[in-house]
Protein backbone atom coordinates (compact mmCIF):
# COMPACT_ATOMS: atom_id res chain seq x y z
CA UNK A 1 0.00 0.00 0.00
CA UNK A 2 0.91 3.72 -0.97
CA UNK A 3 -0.49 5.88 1.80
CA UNK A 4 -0.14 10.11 1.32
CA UNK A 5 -1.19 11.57 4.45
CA UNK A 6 -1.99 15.49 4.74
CA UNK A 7 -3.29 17.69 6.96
CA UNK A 8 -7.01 19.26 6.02
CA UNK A 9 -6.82 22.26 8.66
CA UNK A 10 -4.30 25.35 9.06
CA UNK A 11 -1.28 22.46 9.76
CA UNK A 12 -0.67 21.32 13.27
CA UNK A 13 -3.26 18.53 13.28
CA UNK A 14 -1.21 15.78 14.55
CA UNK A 15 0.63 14.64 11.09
CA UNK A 16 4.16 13.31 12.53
CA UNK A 17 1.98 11.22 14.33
CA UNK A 18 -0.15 9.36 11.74
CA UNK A 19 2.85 9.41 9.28
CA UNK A 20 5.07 7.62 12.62
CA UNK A 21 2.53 5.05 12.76
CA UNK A 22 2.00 4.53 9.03
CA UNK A 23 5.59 4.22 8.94
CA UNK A 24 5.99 0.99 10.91
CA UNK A 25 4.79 -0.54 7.45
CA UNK A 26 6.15 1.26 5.29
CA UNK A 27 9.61 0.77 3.44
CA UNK A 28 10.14 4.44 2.63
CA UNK A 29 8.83 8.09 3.58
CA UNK A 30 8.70 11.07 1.37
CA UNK A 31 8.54 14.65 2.90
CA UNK A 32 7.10 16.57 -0.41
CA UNK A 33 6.23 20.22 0.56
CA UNK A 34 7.35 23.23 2.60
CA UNK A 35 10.14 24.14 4.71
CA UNK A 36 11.66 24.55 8.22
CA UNK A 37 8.81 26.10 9.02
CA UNK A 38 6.81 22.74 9.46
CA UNK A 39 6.85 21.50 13.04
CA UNK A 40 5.66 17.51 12.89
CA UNK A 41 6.27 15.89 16.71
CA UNK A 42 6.79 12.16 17.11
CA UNK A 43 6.36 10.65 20.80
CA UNK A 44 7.83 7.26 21.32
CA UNK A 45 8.12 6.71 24.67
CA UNK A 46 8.83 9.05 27.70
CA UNK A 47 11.26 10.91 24.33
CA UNK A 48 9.59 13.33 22.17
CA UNK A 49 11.44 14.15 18.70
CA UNK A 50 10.79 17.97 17.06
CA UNK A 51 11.02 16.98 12.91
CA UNK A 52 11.08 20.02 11.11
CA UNK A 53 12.85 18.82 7.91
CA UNK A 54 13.31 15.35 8.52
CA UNK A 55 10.45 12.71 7.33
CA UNK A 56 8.70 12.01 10.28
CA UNK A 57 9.49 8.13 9.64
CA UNK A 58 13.49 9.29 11.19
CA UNK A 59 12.59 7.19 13.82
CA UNK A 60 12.30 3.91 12.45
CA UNK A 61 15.38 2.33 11.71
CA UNK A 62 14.71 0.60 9.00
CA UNK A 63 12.75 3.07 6.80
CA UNK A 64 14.07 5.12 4.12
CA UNK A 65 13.81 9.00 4.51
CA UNK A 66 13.46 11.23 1.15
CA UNK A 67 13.35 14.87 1.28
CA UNK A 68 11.51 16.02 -2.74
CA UNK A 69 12.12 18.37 -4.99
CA UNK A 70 9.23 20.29 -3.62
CA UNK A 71 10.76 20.72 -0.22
CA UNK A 72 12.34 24.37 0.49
CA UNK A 73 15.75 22.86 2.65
CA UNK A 74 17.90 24.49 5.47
CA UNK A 75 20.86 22.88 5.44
CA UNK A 76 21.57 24.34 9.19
CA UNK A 77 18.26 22.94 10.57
CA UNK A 78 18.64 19.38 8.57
CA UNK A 79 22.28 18.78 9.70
CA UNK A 80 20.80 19.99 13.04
CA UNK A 81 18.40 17.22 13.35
CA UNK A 82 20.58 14.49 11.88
CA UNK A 83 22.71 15.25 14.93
CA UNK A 84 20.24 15.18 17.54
CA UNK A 85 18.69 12.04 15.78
CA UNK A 86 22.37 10.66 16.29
CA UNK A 87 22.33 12.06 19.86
CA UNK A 88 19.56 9.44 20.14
CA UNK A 89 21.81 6.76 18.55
CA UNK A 90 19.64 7.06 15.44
CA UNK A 91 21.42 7.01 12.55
CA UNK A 92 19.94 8.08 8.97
CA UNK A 93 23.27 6.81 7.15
CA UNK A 94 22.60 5.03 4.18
CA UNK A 95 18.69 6.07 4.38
CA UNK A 96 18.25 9.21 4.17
CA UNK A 97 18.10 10.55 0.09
CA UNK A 98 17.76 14.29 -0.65
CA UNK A 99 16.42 15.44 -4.07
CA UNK A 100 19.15 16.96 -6.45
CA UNK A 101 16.81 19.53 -7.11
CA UNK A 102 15.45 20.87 -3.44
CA UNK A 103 16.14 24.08 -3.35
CA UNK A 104 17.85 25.65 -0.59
CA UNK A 105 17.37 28.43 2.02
CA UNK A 106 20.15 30.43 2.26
CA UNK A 107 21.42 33.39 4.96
CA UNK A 108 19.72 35.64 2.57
CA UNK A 109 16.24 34.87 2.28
CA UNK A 110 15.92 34.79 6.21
CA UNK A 111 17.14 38.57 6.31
CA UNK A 112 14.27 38.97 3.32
CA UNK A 113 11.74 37.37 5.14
CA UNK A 114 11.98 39.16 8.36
CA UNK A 115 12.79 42.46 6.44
CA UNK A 116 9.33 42.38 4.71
CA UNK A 117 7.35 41.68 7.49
CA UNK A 118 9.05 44.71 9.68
CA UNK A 119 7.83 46.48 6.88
CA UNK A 120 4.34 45.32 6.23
CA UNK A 121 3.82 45.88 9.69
CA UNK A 122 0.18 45.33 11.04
CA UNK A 123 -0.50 43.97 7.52
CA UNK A 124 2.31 41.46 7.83
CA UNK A 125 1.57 37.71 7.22
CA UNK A 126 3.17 36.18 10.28
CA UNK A 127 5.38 34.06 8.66
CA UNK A 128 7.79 32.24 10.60
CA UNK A 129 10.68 34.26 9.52
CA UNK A 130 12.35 30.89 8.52
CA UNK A 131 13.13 32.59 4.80
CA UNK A 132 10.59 29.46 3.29
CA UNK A 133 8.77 32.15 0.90
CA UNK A 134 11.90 34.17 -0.40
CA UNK A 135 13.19 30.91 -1.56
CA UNK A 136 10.32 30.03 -2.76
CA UNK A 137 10.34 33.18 -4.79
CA UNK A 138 13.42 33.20 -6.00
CA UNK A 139 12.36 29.26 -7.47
CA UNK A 140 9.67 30.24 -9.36
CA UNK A 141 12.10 33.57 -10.61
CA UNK A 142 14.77 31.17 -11.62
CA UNK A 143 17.84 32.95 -12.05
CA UNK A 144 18.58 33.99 -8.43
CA UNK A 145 17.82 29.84 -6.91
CA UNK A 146 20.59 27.73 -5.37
CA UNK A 147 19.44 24.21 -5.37
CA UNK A 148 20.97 20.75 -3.49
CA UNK A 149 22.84 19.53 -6.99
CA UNK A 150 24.87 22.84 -6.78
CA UNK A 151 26.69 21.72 -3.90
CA UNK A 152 28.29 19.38 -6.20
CA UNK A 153 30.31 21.74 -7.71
CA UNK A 154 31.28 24.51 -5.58
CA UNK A 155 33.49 25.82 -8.13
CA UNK A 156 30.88 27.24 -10.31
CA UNK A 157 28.90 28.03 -7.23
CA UNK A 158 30.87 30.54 -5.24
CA UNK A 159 30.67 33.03 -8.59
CA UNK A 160 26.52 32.14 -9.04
CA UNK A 161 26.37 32.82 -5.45
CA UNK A 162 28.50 36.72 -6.23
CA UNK A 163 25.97 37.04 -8.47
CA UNK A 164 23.15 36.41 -5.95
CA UNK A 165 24.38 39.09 -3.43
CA UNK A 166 24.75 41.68 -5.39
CA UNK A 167 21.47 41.61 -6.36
CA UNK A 168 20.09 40.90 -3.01
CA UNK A 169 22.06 44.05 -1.48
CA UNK A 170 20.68 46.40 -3.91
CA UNK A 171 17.42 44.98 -2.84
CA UNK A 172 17.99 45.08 0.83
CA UNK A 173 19.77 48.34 0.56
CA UNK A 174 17.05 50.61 -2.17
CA UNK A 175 14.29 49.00 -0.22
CA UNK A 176 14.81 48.54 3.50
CA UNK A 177 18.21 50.42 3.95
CA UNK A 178 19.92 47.52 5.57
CA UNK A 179 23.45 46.31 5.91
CA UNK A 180 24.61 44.37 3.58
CA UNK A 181 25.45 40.20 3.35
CA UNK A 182 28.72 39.13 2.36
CA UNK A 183 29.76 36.38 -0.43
CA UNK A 184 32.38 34.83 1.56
CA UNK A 185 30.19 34.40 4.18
CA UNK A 186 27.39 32.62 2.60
CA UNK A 187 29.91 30.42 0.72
CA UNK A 188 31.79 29.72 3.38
CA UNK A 189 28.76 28.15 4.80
CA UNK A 190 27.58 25.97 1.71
CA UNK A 191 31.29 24.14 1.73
CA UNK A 192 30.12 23.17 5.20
CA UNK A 193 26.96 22.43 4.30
CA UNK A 194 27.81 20.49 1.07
CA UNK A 195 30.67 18.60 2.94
CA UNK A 196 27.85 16.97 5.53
CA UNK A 197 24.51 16.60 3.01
CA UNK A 198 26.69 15.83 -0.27
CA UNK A 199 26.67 12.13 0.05
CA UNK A 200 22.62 12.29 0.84
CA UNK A 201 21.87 14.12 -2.49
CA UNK A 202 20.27 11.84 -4.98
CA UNK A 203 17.97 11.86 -7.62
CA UNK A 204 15.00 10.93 -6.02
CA UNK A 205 12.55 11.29 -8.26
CA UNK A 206 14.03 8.33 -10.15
CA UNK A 207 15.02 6.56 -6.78
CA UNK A 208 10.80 6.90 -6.02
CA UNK A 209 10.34 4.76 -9.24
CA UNK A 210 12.48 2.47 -8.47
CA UNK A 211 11.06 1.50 -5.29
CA UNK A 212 7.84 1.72 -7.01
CA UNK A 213 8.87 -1.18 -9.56
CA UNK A 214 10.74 -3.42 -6.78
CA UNK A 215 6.92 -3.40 -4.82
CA UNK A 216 8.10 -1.08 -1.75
CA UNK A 217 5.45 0.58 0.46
CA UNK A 218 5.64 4.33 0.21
CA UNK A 219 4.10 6.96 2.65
CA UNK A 220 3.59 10.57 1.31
CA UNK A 221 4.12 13.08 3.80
CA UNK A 222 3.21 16.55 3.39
CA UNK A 223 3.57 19.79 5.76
CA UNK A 224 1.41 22.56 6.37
CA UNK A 225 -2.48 22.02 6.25
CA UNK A 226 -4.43 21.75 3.13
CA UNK A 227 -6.09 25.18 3.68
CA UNK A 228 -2.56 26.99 3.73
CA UNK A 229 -2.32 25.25 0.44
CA UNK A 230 -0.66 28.48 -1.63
CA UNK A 231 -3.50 28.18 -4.24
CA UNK A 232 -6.34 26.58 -2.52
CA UNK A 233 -5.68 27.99 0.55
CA UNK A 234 -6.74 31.42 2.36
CA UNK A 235 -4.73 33.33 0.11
CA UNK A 236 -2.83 35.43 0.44
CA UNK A 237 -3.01 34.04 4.49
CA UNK A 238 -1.25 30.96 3.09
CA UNK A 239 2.23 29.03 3.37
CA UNK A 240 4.61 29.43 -0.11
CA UNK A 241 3.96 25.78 -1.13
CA UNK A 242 1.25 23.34 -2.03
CA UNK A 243 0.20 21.56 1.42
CA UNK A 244 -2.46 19.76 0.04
CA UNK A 245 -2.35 16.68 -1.80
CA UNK A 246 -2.25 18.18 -4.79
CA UNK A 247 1.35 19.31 -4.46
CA UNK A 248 2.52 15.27 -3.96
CA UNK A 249 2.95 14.72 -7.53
CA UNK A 250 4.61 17.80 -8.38
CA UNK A 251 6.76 17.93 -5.01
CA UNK A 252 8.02 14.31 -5.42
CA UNK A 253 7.52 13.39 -9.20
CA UNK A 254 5.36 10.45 -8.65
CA UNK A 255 1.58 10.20 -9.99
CA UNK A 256 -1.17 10.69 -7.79
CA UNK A 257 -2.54 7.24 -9.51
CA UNK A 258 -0.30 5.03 -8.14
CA UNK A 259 -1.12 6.28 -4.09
CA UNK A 260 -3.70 3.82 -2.64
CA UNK A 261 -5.06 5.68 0.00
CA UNK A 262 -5.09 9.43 1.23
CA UNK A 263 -5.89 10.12 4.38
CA UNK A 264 -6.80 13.14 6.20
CA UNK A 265 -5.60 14.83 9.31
CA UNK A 266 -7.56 16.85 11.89
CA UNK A 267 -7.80 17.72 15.07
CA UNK A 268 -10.88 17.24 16.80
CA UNK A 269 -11.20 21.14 16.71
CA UNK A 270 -9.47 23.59 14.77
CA UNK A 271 -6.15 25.89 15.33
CA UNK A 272 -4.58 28.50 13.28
CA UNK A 273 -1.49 30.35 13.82
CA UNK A 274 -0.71 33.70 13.03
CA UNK A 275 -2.91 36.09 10.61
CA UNK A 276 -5.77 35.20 8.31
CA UNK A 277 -9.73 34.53 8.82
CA UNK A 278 -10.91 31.93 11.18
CA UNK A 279 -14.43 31.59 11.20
CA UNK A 280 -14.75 29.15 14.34
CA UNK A 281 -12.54 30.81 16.82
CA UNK A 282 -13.03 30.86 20.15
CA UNK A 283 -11.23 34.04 21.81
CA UNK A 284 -12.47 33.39 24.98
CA UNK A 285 -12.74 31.32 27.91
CA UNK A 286 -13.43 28.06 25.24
CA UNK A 287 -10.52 28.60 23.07
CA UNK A 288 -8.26 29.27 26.08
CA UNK A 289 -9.49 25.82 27.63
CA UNK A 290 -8.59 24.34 24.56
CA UNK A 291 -5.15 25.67 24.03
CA UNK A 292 -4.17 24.61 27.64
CA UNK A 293 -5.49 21.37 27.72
CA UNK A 294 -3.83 20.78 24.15
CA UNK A 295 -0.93 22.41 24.55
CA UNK A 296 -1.63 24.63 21.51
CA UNK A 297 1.46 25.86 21.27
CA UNK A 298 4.14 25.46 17.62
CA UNK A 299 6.44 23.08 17.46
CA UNK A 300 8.69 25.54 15.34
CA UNK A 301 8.21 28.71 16.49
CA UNK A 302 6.68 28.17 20.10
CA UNK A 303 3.79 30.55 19.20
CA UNK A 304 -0.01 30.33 21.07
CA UNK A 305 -1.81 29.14 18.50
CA UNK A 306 -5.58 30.48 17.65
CA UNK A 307 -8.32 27.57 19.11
CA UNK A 308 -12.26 27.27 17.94
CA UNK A 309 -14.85 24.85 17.23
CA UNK A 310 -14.53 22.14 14.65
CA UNK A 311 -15.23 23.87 11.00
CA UNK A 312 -16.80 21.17 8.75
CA UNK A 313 -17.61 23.37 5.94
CA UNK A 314 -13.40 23.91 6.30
CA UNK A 315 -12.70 20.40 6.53
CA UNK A 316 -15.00 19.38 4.14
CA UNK A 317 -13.58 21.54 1.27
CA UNK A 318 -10.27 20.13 1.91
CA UNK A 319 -11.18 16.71 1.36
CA UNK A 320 -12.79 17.55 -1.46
CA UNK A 321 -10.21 19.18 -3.05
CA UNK A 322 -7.40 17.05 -2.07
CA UNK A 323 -9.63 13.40 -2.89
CA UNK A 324 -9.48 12.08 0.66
CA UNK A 325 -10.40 8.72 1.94
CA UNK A 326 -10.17 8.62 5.19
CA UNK A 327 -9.83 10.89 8.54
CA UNK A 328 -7.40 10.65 11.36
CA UNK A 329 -9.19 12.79 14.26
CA UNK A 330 -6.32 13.28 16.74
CA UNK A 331 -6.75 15.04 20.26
CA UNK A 332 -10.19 14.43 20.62
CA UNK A 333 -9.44 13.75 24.31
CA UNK A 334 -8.34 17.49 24.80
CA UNK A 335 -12.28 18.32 24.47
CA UNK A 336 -12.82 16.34 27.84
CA UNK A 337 -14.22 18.24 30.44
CA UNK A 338 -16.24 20.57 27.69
CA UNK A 339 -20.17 20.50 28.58
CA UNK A 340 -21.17 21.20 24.94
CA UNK A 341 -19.33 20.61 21.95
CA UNK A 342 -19.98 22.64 18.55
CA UNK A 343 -19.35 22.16 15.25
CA UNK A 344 -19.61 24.24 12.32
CA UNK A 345 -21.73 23.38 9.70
CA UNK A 346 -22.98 26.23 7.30
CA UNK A 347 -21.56 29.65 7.22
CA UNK A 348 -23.83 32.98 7.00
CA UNK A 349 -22.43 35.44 4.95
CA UNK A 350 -24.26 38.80 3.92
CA UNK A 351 -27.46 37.03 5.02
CA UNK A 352 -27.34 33.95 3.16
CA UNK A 353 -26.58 30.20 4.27
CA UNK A 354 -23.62 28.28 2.96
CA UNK A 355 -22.27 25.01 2.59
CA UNK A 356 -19.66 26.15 0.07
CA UNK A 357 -15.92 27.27 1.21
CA UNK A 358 -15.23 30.61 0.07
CA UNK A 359 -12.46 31.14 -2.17
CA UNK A 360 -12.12 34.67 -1.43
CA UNK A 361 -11.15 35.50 2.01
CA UNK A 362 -12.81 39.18 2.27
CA UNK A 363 -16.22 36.52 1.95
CA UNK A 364 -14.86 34.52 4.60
CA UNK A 365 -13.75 37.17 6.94
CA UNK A 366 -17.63 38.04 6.89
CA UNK A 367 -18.54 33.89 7.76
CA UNK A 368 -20.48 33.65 10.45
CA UNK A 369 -20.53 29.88 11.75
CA UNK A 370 -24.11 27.95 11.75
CA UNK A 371 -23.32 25.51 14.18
CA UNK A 372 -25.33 22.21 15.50
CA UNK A 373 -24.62 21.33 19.07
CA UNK A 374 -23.82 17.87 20.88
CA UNK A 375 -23.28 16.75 24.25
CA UNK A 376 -19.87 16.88 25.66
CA UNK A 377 -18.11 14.14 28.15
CA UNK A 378 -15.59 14.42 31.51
CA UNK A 379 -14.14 10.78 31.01
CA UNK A 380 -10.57 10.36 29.96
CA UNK A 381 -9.90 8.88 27.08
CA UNK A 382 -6.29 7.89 27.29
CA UNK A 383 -6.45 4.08 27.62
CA UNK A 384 -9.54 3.67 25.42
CA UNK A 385 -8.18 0.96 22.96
CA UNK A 386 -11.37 -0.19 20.55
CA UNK A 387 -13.47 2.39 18.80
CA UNK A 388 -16.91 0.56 20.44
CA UNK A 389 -15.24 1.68 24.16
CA UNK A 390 -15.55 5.30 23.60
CA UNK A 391 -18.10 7.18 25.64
CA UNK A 392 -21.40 7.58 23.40
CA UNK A 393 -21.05 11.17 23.39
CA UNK A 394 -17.37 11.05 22.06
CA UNK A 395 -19.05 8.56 19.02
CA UNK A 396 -21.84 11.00 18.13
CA UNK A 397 -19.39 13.60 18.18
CA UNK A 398 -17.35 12.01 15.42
CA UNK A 399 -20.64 11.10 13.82
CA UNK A 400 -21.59 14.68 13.45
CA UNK A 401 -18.03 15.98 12.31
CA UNK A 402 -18.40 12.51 9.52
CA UNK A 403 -21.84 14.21 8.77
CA UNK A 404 -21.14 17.13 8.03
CA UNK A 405 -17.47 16.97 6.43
CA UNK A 406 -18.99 13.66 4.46
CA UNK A 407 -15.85 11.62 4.87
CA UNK A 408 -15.54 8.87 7.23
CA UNK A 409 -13.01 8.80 10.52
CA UNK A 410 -11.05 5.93 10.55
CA UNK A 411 -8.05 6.79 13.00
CA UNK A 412 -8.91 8.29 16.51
CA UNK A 413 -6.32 10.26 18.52
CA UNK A 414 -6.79 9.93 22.55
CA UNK A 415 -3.20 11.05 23.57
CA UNK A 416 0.59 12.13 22.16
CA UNK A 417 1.71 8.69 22.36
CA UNK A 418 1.82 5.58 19.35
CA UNK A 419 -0.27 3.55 21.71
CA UNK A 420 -2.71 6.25 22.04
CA UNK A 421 -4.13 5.54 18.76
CA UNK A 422 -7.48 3.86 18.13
CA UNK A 423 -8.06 1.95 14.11
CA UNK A 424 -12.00 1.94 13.33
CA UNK A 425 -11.08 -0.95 11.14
């Protein structure tokens, strides 16, 4: 089996999870979208391992880890996590393959990143500073992009990276009157970086086929959430990349035909960090309940994350979009203790009821929710092991969301851990 697993929120729903357990039976894992801005957390254990780069399948020993074209790498934060993986006496020698033609985040696009926002100000995005869009930019542009295959030959990139600065410091200099970067510096750095990640850089796209051919089980990992997808998304409230499934072909170079099943991540409620319109939020006592009870806090940048109700008209259009099978619903036990549980299932906008996802966010920054109402439940949920065991209220709670986002929920969160991980079927 071919699994692709995605997230159908604003990212955070529990991926690094699902793709950990996935993983277990599968021989290889592909990370196919975003950057170092992606936070996935794997539990295993008492030990709890912050993947930002790395496919969440790291941890098993056996499994092959590729990093696609798609992916927008930082060398510093991958040859960060191969040593703390080591640290753990977890070695990704020999498995770990990184696409000739990633390209790579650079000194340069972090001073971009954090430039514009200063500027933007109170219009800002909120990006995570981590210099993921500039690269991104300077991909689609062309002739300003360093990718992994250049650190092959370093000879002919020290003058293409000359080139680079200049232009950058004119930029940074005309526009934001800031100090500028120096060649040797950034170069300096690559020979470093190419000297650790050289003998992981592979074509992978052709590696993928391969293990295609010779009947290997592959597992599809993307970042993000499907509705930071950068053109389905809440543009322009949106990550630079395409988090759905949607950007698995293009981000890896295999077919969506030839994945058996792809699954859908959410948490039982919905969280978004940083700016953008969230029709369910709860800023107030509710969403404050929620974010301590679930931690709601990123994995990359530490940030309070924004909590509401479950949005099903959200959650539906991902699925939709991204031809979802099945649903993993992690931290439903966070809602414990709740007395009434919502979910959204309509919005209202200028008067009118709809069942339809806006495309354009000044419509959705006008949304107001239409929500139907359930019981809640006090019991914990931890050691629950068989879907039939869970409190009636928690089943008619997953009923609704099923209703109302008409795609069934097959995997059931109750806790961080592997164990704490209930299979409808």
């Amino acid at each position: 089996m071919n699994y692709c697993v995605v997230g159908l929120q604003w990212g955070d729903e529990g991926k690094g999870k699902v793709v950990d357990i996935l993983a277990a039976e599968s021989d290889v894992v592909v990370r196919f979208n975003g950057g170092a801005n992606a936070g996935h957390t794997v539990v295993i254990g008492d030990e709890k391992f912050a993947l930002h780069l790395m496919p969440s399948g790291a941890v098993r020993d056996r499994t092959w880890c590729v990093i696609g074209n798609g992916v927008a790498v930082d060398p510093a934060v991958l040859i960060e996590e191969i040593d703390c993986l080591a640290e753990e006496n977890i070695s990704i020698n020999g498995r770990l393959f990184i696409s000739e033609n990633a390209h790579i985040v650079l000194d340069y696009h972090k001073q971009e990143d954090r430039l514009r926002e200063e500027v933007l100000g109170r219009a800002k995005l909120g990006t995570t500073i981590r210099g993921i869009g500039p690269c991104y930019a300077d991909k689609v542009g062309r002739s300003y992009a360093v990718r992994m295959g250049d650190f092959r030959d370093l000879d002919a990139l020290k003058p293409k990276l000359a080139n680079i600065v200049e232009y950058k410091n004119k930029i940074f200099s005309a526009l934001y009157d800031a100090d500028p970067i120096k060649t040797e510096e950034i170069f300096a750095k690559c020979v470093e970086y190419a000297q650790r990640l050289g003998p992981f850089i592979s074509n992978t796209t052709q590696l993928l086929h391969q293990s295609i051919l010779d009947g290997k089980s592959i597992l599809f990992e993307g970042a993000q959430g499907a509705l930071l997808d950068l053109d389905h998304g809440t543009f322009p409230f949106v990550t630079s990349s395409n988090a759905s499934s949607l950007g698995m072909s293009a981000g890896c170079g295999v077919p969506a035909r030839l994945v058996d099943k792809f699954i859908g991540v959410v948490k039982a409620y919905t969280t978004r960090v940083g700016a953008g319109p969230f029709p369910s939020e709860q800023d107030n006592e509710i969403g404050q309940y929620i974010r301590d009870r679930g931690n709601e806090y990123g994995t990359t940048t530490g940030r309070p994350r924004r909590c509401g109700w479950f949005d099903g008209v959200a959650a539906g259009y991902s699925a939709a979009t991204g031809g979802i099978d099945e649903v993993a619903m992690m931290h439903l036990d966070t809602l414990a203790g709740l007395e009434e549980l919502k979910v959204c299932r309509a919005y209202r906008i200028n008067g009118g009821e709809t069942k339809l996802f806006p495309s354009n966010v000044a419509q959705l920054e006008k949304a107001e929710c239409i929500y139907e109402t359930t019981a809640g439940w006090d019991q914990d949920l931890s050691e629950v092991k068989i879907f039939d065991d869970l409190p009636r209220a928690v089943r008619d709670y997953i009923a609704m969301v099923e209703e109302i986002s008409k795609v069934p929920v097959s995997i059931v969160g109750v806790g961080p851990k592997r164990s704490q991980t209930i299979f409808r079927k």
